[in-house]
Protein backbone atom coordinates (compact mmCIF):
# COMPACT_ATOMS: atom_id res chain seq x y z
CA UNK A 1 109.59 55.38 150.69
CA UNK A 2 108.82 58.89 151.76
CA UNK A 3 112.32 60.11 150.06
CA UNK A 4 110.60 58.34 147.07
CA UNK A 5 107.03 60.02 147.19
CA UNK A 6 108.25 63.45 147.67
CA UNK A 7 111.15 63.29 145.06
CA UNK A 8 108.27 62.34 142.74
CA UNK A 9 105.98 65.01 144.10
CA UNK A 10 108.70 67.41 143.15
CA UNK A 11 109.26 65.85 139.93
CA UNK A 12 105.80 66.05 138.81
CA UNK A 13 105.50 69.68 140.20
CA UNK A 14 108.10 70.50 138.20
CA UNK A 15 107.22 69.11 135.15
CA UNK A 16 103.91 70.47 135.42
CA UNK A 17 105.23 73.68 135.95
CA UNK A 18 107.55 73.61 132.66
CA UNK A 19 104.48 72.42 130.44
CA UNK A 20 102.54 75.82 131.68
CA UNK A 21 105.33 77.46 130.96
CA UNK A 22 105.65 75.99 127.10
CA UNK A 23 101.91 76.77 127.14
CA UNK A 24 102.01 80.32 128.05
CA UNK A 25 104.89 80.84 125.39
CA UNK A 26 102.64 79.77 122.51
CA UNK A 27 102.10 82.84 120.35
CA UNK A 28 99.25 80.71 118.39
CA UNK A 29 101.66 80.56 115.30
CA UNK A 30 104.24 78.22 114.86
CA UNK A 31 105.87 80.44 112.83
CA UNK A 32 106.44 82.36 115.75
CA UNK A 33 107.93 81.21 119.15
CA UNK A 34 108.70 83.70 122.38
CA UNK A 35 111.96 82.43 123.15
CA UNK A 36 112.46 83.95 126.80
CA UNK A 37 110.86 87.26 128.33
CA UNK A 38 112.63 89.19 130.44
CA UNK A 39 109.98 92.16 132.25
CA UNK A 40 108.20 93.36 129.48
CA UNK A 41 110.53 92.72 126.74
CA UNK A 42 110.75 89.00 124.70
CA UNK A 43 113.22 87.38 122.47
CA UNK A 44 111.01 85.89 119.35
CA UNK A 45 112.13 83.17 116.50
CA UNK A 46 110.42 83.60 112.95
CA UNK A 47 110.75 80.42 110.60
CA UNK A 48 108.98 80.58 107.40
CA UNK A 49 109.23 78.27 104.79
CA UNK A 50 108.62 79.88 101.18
CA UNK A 51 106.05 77.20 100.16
CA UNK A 52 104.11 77.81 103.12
CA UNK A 53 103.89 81.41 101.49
CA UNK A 54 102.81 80.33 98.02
CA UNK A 55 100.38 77.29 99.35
CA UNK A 56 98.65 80.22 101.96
CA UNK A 57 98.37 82.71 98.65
CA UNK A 58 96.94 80.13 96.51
CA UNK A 59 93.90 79.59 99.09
CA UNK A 60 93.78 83.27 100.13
CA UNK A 61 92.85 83.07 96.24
CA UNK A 62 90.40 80.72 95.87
CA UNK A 63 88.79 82.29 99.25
CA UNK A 64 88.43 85.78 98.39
CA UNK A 65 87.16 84.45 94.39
CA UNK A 66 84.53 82.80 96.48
CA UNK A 67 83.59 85.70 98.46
CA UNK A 68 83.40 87.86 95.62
CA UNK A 69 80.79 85.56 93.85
CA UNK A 70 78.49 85.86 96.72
CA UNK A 71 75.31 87.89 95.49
CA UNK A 72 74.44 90.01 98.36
CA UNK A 73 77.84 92.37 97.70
CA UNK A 74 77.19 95.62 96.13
CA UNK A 75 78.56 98.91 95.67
CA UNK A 76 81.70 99.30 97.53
CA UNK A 77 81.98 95.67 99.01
CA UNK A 78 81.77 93.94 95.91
CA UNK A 79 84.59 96.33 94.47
CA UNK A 80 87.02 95.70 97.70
CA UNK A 81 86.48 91.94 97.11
CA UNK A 82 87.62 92.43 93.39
CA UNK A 83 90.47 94.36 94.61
CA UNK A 84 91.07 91.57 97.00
CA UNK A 85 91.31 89.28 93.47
CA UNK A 86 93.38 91.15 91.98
CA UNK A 87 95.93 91.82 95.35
CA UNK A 88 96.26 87.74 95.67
CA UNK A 89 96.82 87.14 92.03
CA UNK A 90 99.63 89.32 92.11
CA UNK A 91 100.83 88.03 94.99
CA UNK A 92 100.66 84.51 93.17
CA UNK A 93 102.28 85.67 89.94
CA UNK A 94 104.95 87.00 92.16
CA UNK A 95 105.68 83.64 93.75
CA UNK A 96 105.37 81.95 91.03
CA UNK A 97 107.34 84.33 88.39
CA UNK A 98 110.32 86.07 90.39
CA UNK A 99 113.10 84.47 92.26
CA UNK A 100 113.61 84.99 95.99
CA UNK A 101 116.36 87.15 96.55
CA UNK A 102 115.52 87.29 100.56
CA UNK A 103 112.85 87.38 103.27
CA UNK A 104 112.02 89.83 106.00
CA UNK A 105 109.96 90.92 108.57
CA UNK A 106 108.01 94.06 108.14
CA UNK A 107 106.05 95.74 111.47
CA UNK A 108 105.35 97.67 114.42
CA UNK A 109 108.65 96.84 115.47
CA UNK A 110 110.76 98.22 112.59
CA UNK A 111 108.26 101.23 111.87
CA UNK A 112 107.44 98.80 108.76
CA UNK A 113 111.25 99.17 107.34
CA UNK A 114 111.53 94.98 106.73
CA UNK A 115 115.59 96.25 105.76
CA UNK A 116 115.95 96.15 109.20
CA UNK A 117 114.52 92.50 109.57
CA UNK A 118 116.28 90.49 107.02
CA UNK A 119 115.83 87.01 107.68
CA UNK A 120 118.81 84.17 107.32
CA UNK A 121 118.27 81.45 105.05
CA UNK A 122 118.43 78.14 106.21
CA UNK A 123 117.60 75.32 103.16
CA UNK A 124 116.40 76.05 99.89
CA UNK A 125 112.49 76.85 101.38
CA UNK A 126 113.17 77.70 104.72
CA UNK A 127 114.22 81.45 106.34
CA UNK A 128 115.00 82.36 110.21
CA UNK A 129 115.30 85.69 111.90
CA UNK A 130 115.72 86.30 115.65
CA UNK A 131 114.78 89.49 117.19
CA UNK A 132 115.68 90.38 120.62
CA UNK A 133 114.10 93.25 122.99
CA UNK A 134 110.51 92.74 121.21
CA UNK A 135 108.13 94.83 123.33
CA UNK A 136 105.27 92.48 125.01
CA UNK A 137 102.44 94.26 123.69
CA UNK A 138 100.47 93.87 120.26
CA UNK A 139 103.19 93.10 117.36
CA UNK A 140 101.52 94.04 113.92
CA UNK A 141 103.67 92.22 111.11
CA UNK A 142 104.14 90.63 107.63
CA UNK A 143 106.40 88.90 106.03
CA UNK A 144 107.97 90.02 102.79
CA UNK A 145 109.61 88.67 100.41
CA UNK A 146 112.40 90.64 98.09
CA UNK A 147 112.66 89.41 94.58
CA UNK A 148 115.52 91.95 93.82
CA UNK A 149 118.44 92.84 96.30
CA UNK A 150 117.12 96.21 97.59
CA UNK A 151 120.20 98.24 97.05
CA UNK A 152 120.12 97.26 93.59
CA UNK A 153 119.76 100.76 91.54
CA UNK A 154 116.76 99.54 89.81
CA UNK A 155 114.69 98.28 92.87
CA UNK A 156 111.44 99.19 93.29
CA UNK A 157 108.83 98.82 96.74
CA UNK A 158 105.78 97.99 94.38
CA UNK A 159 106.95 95.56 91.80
CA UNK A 160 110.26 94.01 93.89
CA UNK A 161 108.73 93.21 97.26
CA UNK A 162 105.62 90.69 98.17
CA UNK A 163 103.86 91.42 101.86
CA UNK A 164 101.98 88.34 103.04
CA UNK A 165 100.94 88.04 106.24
CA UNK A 166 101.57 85.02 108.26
CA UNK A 167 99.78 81.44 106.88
CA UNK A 168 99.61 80.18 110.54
CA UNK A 169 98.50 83.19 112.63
CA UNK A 170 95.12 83.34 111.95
CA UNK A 171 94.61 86.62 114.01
CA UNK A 172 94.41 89.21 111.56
CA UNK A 173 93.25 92.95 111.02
CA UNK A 174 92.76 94.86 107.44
CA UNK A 175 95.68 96.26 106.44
CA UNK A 176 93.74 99.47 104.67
CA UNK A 177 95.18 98.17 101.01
CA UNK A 178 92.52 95.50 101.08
CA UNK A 179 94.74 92.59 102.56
CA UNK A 180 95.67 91.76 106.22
CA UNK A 181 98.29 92.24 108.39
CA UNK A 182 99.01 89.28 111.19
CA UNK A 183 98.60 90.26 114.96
CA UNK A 184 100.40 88.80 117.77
CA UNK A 185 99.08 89.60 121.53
CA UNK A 186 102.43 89.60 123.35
CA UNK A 187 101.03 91.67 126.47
CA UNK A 188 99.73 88.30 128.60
CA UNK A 189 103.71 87.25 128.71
CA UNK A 190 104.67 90.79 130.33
CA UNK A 191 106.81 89.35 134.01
CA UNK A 192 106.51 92.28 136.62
CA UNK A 193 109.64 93.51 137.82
């Protein structure tokens, strides 16, 4: 009986022990998952499904159209919240009008070069990208999404390429072009050596 109770004593303690684990991993973001951490480096998994993208754009829409309307903006707030109208429309039309030719991930990480971050495609909707040696501290990002393949002589940054930050990370910062870039803290997963 004593066999019994400890090997369930160790049992629990170890399941217990694996569930703070898998709660310590959550980025808050299930787009994003911290995969192992080794000192203070991390392996993280993006998945993003395209019509995650267009559903979050359509209410970053209809959110920032309601914001403008509200009557106590003047001057140079009620201009950035137009601008903010006019940013998610075209980030609409460009979900709605041009193909996807492929996803990425621009950031701190990749000095915002998302070339360095394509992501693999998985279905039709759904894109992965694995990136190993992540430093545990604050990871700035976006997503972006290439409607042209950026070697293509023609290709151009503005009209080729959509940045939206992540639907399901709802920690965000201005991005100083009057949208937001998502924010990961990564530095409470840092192991000591």
């Amino acid at each position: 009986m004593r066999r019994f109770l400890a090997l369930a004593v160790s049992l629990v303690f170890l399941f217990s022990a694996g569930t703070l684990i898998a709660e310590e991993l959550d980025t808050g973001s299930k787009s994003v998952k911290l995969l192992s951490v080794k000192g203070r480096k991390g392996t993280l998994e993006f998945t993003v499904k395209v019509s995650d993208l267009k559903k979050y754009v359509d209410e970053m829409l209809e959110t920032v159209k309601k914001e403008a309307q509200d009557p106590k903006l003047k001057g140079e707030k009620k201009k950035m919240a137009e601008r903010r109208i006019n940013l998610y429309q075209e980030k609409k039309d460009n979900l709605e009008k041009k193909p996807v030719y492929a996803l990425a991930i621009g950031g701190t990480m990749n000095s915002w070069n998302p070339a360095e971050s394509l992501m693999k495609k998985v279905d039709s909707d759904t894109w992965k990208l694995k990136l190993e040696d992540v430093r545990l501290g604050d990871f700035i990002y976006k997503f972006v999404v290439y409607h042209k393949d950026p070697l293509a002589k023609d290709f151009d940054p503005k009209s080729d390429m959509t940045w939206i930050e992540d639907p399901f990370n709802p920690n965000r910062q201005p991005d100083g072009f009057d949208g937001y870039n998502s924010v990961l803290d990564l530095s409470k997963f840092k192991k000591e050596d």
